[in-house]
Protein backbone atom coordinates (compact mmCIF):
# COMPACT_ATOMS: atom_id res chain seq x y z
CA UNK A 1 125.41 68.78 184.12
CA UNK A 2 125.48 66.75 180.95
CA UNK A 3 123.02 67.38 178.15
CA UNK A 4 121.00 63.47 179.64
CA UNK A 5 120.72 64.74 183.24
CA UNK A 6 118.76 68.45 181.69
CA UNK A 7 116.60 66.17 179.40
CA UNK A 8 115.79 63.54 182.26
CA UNK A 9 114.75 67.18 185.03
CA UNK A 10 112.92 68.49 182.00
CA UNK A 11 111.12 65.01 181.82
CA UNK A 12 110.15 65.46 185.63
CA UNK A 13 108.78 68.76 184.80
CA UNK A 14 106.70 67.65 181.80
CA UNK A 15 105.43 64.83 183.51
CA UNK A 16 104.38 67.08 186.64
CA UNK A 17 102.45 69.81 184.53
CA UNK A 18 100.78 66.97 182.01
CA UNK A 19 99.55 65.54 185.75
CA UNK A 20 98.51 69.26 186.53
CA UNK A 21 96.47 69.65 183.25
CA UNK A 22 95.15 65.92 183.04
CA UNK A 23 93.67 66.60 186.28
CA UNK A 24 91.88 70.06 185.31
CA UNK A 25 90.18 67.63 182.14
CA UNK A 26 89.62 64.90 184.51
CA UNK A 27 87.56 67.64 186.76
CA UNK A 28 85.76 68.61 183.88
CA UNK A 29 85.04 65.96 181.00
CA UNK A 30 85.50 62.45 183.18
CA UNK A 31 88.24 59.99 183.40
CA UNK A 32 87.06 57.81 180.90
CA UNK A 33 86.85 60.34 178.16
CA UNK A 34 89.93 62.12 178.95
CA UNK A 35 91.95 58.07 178.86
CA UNK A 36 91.01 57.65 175.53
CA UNK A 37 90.95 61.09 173.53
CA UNK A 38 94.58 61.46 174.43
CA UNK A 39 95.26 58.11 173.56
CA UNK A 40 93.93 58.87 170.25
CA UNK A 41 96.18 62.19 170.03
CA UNK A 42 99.69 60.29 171.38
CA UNK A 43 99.01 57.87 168.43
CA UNK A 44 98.60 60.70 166.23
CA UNK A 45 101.68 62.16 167.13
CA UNK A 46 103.75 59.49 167.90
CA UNK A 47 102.77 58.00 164.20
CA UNK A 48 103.57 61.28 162.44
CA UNK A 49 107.22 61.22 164.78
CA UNK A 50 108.23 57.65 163.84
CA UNK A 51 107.32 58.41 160.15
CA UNK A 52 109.78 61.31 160.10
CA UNK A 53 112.31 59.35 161.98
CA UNK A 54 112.02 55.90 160.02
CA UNK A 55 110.35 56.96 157.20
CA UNK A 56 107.77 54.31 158.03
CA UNK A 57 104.20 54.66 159.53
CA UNK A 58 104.36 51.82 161.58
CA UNK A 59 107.30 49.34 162.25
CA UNK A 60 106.14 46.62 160.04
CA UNK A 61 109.86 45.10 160.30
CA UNK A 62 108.59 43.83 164.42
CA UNK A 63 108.14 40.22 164.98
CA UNK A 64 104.48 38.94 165.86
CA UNK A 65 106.15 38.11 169.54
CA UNK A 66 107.23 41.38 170.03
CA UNK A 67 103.88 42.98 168.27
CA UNK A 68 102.37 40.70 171.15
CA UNK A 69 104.39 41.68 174.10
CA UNK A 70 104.17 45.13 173.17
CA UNK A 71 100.83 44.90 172.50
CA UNK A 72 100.24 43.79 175.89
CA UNK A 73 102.26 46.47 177.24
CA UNK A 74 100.26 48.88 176.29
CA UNK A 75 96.64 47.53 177.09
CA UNK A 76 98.16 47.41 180.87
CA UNK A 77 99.87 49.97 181.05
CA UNK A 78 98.32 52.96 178.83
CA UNK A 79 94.46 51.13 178.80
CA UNK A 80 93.97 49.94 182.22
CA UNK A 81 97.18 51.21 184.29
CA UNK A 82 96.10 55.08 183.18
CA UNK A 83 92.08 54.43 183.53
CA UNK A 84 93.01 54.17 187.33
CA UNK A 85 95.20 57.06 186.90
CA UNK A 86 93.05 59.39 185.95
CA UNK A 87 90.25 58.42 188.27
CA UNK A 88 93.30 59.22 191.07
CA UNK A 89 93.64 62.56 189.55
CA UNK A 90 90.38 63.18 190.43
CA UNK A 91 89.74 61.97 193.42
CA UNK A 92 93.67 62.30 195.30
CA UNK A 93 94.62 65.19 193.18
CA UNK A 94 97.58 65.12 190.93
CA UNK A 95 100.74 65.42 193.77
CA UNK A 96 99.80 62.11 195.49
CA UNK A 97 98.41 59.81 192.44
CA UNK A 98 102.15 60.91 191.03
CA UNK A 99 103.38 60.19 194.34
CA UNK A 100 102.11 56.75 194.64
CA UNK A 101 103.12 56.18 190.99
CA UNK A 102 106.65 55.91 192.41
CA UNK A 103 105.50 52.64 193.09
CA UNK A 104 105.91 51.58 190.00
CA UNK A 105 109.74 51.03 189.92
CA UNK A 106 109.21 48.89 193.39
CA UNK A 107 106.52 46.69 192.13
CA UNK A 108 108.67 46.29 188.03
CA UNK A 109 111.44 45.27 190.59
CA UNK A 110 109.50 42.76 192.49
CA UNK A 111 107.74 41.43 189.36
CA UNK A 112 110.85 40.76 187.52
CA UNK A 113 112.31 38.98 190.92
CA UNK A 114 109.46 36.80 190.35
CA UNK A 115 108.59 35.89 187.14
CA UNK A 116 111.97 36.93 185.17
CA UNK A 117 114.39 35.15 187.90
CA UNK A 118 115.88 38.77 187.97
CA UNK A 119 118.23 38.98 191.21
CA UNK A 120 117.13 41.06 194.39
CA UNK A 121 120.40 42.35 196.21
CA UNK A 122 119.92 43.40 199.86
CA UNK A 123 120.80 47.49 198.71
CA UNK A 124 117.56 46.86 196.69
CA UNK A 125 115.18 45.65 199.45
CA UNK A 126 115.92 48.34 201.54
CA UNK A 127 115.51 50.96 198.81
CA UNK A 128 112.17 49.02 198.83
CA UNK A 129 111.34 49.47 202.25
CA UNK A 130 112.91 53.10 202.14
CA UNK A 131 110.53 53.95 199.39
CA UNK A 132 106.86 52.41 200.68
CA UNK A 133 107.71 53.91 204.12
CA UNK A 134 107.73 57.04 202.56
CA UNK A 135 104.75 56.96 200.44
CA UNK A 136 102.72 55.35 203.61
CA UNK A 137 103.82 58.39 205.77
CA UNK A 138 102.03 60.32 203.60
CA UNK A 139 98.88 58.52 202.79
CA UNK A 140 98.54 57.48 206.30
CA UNK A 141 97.73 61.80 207.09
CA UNK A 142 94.77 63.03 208.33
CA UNK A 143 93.20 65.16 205.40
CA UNK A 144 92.38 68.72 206.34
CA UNK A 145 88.66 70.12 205.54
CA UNK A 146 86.30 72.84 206.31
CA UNK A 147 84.43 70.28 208.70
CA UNK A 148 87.61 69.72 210.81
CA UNK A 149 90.20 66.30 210.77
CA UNK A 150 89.01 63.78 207.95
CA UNK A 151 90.62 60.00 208.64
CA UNK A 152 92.37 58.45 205.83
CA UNK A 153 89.92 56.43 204.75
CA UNK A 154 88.07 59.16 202.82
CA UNK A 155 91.11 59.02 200.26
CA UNK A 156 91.01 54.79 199.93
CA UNK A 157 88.97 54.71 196.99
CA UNK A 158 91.23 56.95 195.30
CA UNK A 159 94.71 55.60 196.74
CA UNK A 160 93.61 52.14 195.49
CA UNK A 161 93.22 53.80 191.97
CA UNK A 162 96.63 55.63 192.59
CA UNK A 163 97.90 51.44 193.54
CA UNK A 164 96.40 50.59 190.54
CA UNK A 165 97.64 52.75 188.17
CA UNK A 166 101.56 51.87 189.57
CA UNK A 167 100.64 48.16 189.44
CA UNK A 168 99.23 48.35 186.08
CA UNK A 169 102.63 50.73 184.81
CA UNK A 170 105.14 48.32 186.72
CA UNK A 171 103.25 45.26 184.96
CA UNK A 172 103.52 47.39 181.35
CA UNK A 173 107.19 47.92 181.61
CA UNK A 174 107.87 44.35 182.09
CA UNK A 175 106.12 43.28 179.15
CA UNK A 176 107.47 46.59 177.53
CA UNK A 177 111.06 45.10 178.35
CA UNK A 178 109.97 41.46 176.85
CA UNK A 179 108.81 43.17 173.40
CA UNK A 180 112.15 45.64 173.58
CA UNK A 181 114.63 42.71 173.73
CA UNK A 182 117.18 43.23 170.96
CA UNK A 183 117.63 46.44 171.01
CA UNK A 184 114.15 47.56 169.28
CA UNK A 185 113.75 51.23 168.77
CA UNK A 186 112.24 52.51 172.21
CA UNK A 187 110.20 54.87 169.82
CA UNK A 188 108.75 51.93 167.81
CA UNK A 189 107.89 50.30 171.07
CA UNK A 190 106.06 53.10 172.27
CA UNK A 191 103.68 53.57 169.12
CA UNK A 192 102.79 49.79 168.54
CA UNK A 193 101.98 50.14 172.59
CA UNK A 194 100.13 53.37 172.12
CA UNK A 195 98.42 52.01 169.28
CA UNK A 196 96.97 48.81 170.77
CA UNK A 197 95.67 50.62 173.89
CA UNK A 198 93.92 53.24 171.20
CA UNK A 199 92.65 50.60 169.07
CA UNK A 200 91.10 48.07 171.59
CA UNK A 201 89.14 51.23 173.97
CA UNK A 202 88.29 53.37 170.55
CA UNK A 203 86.98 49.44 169.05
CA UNK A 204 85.22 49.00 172.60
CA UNK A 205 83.94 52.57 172.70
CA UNK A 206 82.43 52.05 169.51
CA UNK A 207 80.42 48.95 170.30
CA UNK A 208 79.15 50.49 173.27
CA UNK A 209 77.40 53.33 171.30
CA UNK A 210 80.09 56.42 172.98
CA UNK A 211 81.73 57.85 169.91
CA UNK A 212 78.54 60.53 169.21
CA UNK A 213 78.58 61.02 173.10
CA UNK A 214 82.39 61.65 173.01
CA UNK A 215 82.35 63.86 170.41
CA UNK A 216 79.56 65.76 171.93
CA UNK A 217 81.18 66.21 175.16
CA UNK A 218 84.26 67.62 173.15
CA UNK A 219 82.38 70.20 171.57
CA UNK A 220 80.43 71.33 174.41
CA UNK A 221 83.40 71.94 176.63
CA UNK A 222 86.46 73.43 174.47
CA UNK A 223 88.30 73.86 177.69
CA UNK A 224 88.16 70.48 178.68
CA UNK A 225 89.66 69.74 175.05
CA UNK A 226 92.32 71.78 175.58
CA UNK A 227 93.22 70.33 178.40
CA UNK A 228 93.30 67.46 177.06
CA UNK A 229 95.50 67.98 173.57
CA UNK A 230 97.80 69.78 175.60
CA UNK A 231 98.01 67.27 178.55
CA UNK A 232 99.01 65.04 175.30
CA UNK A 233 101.12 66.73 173.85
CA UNK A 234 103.30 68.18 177.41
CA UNK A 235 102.99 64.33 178.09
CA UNK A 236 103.01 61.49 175.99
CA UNK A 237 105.02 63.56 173.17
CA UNK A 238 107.23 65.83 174.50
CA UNK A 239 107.61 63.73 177.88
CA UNK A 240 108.94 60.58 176.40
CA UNK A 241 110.69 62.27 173.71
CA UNK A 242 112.94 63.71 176.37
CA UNK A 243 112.78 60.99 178.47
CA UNK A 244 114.70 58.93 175.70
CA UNK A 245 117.18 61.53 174.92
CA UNK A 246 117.70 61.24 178.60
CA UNK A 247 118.60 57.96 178.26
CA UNK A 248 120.84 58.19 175.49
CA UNK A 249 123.20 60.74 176.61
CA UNK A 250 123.90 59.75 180.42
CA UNK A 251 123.16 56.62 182.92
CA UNK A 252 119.85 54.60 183.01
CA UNK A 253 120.33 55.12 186.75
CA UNK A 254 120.56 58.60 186.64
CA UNK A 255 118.24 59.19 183.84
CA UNK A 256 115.52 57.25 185.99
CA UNK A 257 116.50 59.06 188.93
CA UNK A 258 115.88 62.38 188.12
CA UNK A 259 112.67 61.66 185.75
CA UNK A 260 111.02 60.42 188.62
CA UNK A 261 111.26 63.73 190.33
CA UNK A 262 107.67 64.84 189.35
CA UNK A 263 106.32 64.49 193.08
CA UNK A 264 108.63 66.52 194.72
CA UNK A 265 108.10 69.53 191.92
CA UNK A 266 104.45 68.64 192.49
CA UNK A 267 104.30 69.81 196.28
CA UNK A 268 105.22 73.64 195.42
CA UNK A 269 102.54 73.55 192.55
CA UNK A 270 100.21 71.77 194.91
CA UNK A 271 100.40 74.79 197.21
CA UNK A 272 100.15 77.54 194.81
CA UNK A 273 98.45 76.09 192.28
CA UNK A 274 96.00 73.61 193.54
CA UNK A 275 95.86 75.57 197.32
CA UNK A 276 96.08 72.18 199.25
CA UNK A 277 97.65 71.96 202.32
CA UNK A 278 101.24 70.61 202.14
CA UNK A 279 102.40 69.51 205.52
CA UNK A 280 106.08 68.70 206.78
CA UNK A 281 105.18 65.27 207.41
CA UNK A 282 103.99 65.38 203.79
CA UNK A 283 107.39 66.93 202.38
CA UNK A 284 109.56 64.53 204.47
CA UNK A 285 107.87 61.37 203.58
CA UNK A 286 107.69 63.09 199.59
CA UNK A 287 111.57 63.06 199.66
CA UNK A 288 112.31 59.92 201.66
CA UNK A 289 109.82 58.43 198.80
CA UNK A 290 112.13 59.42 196.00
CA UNK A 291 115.51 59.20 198.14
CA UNK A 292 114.07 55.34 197.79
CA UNK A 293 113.47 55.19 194.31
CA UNK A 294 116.96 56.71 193.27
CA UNK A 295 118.74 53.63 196.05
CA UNK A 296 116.86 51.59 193.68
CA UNK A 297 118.12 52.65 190.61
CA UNK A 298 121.69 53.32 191.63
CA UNK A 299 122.37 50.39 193.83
């Protein structure tokens, strides 16, 4: 196993605790407030990271078009794609918001098919297929609860937030890959993304009179704040600083393959962790899910 292929499992792994501990601030401080403190510490660190790097704050050198697309980028996908997110966190839990994240790649997929003229082979509409059947097996369960058999439809509010969140990611990388033409530094991207999305809800926040409120919410519940700098930190740091390196050093394919393992490592940690009740039908439909993902990456 090459040095890319233990970066891109690590990835998974980051990616399922940063869910784990997201969700635990979520529970506690609110989706809203959780979305934008860590956006505030993933510009921190990603600033201080691309100063080391390229001895440069910010990469000035960028074009206003890619500044734009970028920019974009990361009001969809970090602003608005991770606002519905997080409310999925809290209402689904973290193993199936992640889960129906792996819609993401399908929808980027369709999305450039459409409005990029990108070509859709045959191998790639049945990884398609492959992939949504999974995911529908298992949001189409019956959710177990102390007052008996629950229908589905008491999890639609936050499945539609777990569909929004993929949408608003698969939308984000396609901008992402306008603004990265050229062979920009992936790391550059990433902070003039994270910083827009900061920016514009910290501006917004501001108007609307929530900094004091933030802050006080922060100080009443330390826990929730730790949560929340280490959510950032497992996460937007450490996750795509691995998640490039995995990229470097072996196959986009692969590298995207086995980084989008997080919902399978979710279903142990659901069980012991989280105490839900994992199913076969819930396991099988888990790993058909991904089996699709990875046809659609290495066809």
């Amino acid at each position: 196993m090459s040095w890319g292929e233990i970066a891109a499992l690590t990835t998974s792994l980051l990616w399922a605790l940063t869910s784990l501990l997201f969700t635990k601030a979520t529970e506690r401080v609110g989706a809203g407030l959780v979305n934008r403190t860590r956006l505030l510490i993933a510009a921190f660190l990603l600033v201080s990271v691309h100063a080391v790097l390229f001895q440069s704050l910010l990469p000035l050198d960028a074009g206003w078009d890619r500044w734009a697309w970028l920019s974009l980028s990361g009001v969809i996908g970090l602003l608005i794609g991770d606002a519905f997110l997080f409310q999925a966190f809290g209402m689904i839990g973290p193993r199936l918001s992640m889960l129906l994240m792996s819609l993401a790649p399908v929808l980027a997929t369709l999305l450039s098919w459409i409005f990029l003229n990108e070509r859709l082979t045959l191998p790639q509409l049945i990884a398609i297929v492959i992939t949504v059947s999974g995911i529908a097996s298992v949001v189409s369960e019956r959710e177990a609860t102390q007052d008996g058999a629950q229908a589905t439809s008491s999890r639609l509010p936050g499945i539609m937030m777990g569909i929004g969140a993929a949408t608003g990611q698969a939308v984000g990388l396609i901008t992402s890959k306008l603004g990265l033409a050229g062979d920009f530094p992936a790391l550059s991207g990433n902070v003039i993304r994270v910083l827009a999305a900061t920016i514009l809800l910290w501006g917004w926040t501001w108007l609307r009179g929530g900094v004091p409120s933030t802050v006080r919410v922060l100080r009443e519940d330390p826990t929730g704040f730790r949560y929340i700098v280490a959510g950032s930190i497992v996460g937007p740091f450490l996750g795509i600083w691995f998640s490039l390196i995995a990229v470097q050093y072996t196959q986009v394919g692969i590298a995207s393959t086995l980084m989008g393992l997080a919902p399978i490592i979710l279903l142990p940690i659901g069980r012991l962790v989280l105490k839900e009740r994992i199913t076969m039908k819930a396991v099988l439909g888990t790993c058909i899910a991904m089996v699709g993902v990875a046809l659609l990456f290495l066809v």
